[in-house]
C-alpha atoms as a PDB file:
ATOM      1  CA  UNK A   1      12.495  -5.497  -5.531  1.00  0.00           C
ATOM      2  CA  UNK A   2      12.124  -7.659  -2.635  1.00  0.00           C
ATOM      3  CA  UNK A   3      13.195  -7.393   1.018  1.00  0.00           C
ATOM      4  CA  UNK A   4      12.981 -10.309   3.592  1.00  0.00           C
ATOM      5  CA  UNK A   5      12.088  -8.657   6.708  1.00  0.00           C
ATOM      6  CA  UNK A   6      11.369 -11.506   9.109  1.00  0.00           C
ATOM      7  CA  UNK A   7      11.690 -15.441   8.708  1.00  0.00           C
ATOM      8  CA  UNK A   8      10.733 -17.959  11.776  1.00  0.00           C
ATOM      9  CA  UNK A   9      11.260 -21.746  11.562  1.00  0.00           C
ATOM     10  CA  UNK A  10      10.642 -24.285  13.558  1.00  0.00           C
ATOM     11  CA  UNK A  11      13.124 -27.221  13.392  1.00  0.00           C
ATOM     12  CA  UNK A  12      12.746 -26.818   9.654  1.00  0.00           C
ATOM     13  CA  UNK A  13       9.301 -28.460   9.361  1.00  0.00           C
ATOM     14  CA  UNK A  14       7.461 -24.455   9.763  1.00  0.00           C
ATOM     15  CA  UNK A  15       8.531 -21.326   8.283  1.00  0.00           C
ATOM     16  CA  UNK A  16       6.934 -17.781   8.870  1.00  0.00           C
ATOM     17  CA  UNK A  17       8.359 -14.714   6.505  1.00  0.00           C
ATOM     18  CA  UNK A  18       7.423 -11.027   5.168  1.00  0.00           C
ATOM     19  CA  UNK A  19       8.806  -9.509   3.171  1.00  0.00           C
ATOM     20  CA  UNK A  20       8.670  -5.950   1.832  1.00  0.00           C
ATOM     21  CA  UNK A  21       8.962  -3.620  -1.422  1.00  0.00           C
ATOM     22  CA  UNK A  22       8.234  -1.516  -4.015  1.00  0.00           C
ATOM     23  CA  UNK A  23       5.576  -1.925  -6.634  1.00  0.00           C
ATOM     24  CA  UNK A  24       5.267  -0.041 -10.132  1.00  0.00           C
ATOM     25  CA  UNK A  25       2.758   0.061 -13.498  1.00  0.00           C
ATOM     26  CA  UNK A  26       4.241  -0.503 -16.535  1.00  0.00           C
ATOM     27  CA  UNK A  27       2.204  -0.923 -19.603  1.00  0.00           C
ATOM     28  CA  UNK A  28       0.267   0.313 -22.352  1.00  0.00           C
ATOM     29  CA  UNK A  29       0.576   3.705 -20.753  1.00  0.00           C
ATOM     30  CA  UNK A  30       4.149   3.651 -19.479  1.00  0.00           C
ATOM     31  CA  UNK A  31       5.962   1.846 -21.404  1.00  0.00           C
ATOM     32  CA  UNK A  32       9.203   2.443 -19.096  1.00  0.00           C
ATOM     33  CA  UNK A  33       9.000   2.112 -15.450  1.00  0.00           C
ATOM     34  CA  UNK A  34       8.753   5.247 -13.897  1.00  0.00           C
ATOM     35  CA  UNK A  35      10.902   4.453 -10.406  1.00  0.00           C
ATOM     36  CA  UNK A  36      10.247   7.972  -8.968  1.00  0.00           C
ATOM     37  CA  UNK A  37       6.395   7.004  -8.004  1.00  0.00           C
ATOM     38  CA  UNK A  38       6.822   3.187  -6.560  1.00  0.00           C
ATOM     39  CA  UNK A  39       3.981   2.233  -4.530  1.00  0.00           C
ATOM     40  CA  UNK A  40       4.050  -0.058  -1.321  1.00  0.00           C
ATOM     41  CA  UNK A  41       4.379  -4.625  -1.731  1.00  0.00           C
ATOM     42  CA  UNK A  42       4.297  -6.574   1.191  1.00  0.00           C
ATOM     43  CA  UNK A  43       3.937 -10.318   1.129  1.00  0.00           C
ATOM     44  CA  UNK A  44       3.400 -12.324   4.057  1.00  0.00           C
ATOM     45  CA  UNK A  45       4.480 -16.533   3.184  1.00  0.00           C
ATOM     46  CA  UNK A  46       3.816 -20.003   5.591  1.00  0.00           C
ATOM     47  CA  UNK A  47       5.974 -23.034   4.198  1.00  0.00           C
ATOM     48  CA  UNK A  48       5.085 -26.379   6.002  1.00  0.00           C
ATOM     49  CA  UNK A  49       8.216 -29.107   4.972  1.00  0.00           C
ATOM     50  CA  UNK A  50       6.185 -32.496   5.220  1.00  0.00           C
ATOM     51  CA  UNK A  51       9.122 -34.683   3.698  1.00  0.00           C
ATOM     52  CA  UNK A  52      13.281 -33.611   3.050  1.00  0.00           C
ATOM     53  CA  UNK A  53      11.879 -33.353  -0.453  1.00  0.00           C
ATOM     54  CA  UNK A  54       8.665 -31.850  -0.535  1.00  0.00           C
ATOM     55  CA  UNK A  55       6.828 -28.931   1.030  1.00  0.00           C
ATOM     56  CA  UNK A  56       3.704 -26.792   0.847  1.00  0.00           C
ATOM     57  CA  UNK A  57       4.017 -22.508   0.824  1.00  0.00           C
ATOM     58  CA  UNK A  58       1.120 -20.217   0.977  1.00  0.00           C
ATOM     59  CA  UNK A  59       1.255 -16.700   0.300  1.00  0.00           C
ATOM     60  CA  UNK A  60      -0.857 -13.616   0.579  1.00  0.00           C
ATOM     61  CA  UNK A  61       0.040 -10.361  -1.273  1.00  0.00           C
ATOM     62  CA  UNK A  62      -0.558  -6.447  -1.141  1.00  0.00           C
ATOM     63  CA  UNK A  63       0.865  -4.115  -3.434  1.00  0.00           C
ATOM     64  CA  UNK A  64      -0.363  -0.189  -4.382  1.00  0.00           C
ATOM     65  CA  UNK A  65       0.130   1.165  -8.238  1.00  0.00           C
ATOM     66  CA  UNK A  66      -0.605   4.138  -9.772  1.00  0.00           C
ATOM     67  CA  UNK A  67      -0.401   6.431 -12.538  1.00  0.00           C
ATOM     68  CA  UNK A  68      -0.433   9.967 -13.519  1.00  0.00           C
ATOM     69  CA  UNK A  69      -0.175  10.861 -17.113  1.00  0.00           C
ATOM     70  CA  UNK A  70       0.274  14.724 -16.320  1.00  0.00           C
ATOM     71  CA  UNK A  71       3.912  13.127 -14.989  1.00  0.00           C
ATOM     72  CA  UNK A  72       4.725  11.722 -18.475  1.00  0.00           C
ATOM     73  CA  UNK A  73       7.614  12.420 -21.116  1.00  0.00           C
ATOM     74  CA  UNK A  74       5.216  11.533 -23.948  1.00  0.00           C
ATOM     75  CA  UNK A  75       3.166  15.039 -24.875  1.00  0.00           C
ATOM     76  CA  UNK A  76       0.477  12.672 -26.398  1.00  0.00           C
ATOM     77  CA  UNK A  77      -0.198  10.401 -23.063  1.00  0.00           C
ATOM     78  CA  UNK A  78      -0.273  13.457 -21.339  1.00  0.00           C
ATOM     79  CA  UNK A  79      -3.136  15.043 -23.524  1.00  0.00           C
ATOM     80  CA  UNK A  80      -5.114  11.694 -22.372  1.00  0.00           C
ATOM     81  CA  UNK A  81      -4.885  13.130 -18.540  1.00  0.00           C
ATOM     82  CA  UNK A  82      -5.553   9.392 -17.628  1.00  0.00           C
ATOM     83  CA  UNK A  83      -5.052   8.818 -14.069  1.00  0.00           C
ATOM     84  CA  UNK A  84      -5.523   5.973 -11.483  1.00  0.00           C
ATOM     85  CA  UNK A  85      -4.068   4.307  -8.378  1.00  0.00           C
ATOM     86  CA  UNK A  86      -5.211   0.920  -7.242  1.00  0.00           C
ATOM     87  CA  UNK A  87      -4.755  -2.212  -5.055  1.00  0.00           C
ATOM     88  CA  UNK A  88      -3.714  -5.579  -6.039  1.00  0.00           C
ATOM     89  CA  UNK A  89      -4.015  -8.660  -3.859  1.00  0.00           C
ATOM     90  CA  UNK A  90      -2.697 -12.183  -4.063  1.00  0.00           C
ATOM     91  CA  UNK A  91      -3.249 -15.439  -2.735  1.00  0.00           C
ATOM     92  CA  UNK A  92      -1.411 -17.957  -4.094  1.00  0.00           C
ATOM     93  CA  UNK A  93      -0.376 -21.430  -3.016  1.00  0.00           C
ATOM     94  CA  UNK A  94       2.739 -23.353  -4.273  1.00  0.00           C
ATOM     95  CA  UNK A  95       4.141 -27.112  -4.151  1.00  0.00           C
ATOM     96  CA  UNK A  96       7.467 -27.369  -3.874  1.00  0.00           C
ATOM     97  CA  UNK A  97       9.974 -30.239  -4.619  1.00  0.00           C
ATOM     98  CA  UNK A  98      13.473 -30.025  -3.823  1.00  0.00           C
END
């Protein structure tokens, strides 16, 4: 779930963006996302268009999960009382043809 928030170009060559959401566990101990404890996302992107056809984006990420098995369905994930919350950053680069 991804919002653009802000986007800045330059006569098309530069482009500046964030954008903003919600991030969620799912896995081994969820095995359904949970949507009532989201955690923060934002990602923050640079795009430079060197040609009509080609162009170079950059992008750093933040995003916040957790988990709380006392808030589970499942009696036997809650006996576990397993428990975490944790960050999760990106940097990632991406060539682009068009």
């Amino acid at each position: 779930l991804l919002f653009c928030l802000f986007s800045q170009t330059w006569a098309q060559i530069h482009e500046v963006g964030i954008q903003a959401g919600a991030a969620n566990y799912r896995g081994d101990l969820a095995p359904i996302i949970n949507l009532t404890s989201p955690g923060p996302m934002v990602q923050g992107f640079y795009r430079a268009n060197v040609s009509k056809a080609w162009s170079f984006r950059g992008n750093v990420s933040f995003g916040r999960i957790s988990y709380n098995a006392d808030k589970s369905s499942d009696n036997f994930i809650k006996l576990s009382e397993k428990k975490f919350r944790t960050n999760i950053w990106e940097l990632s680069g991406q060539i682009e043809y068009n």
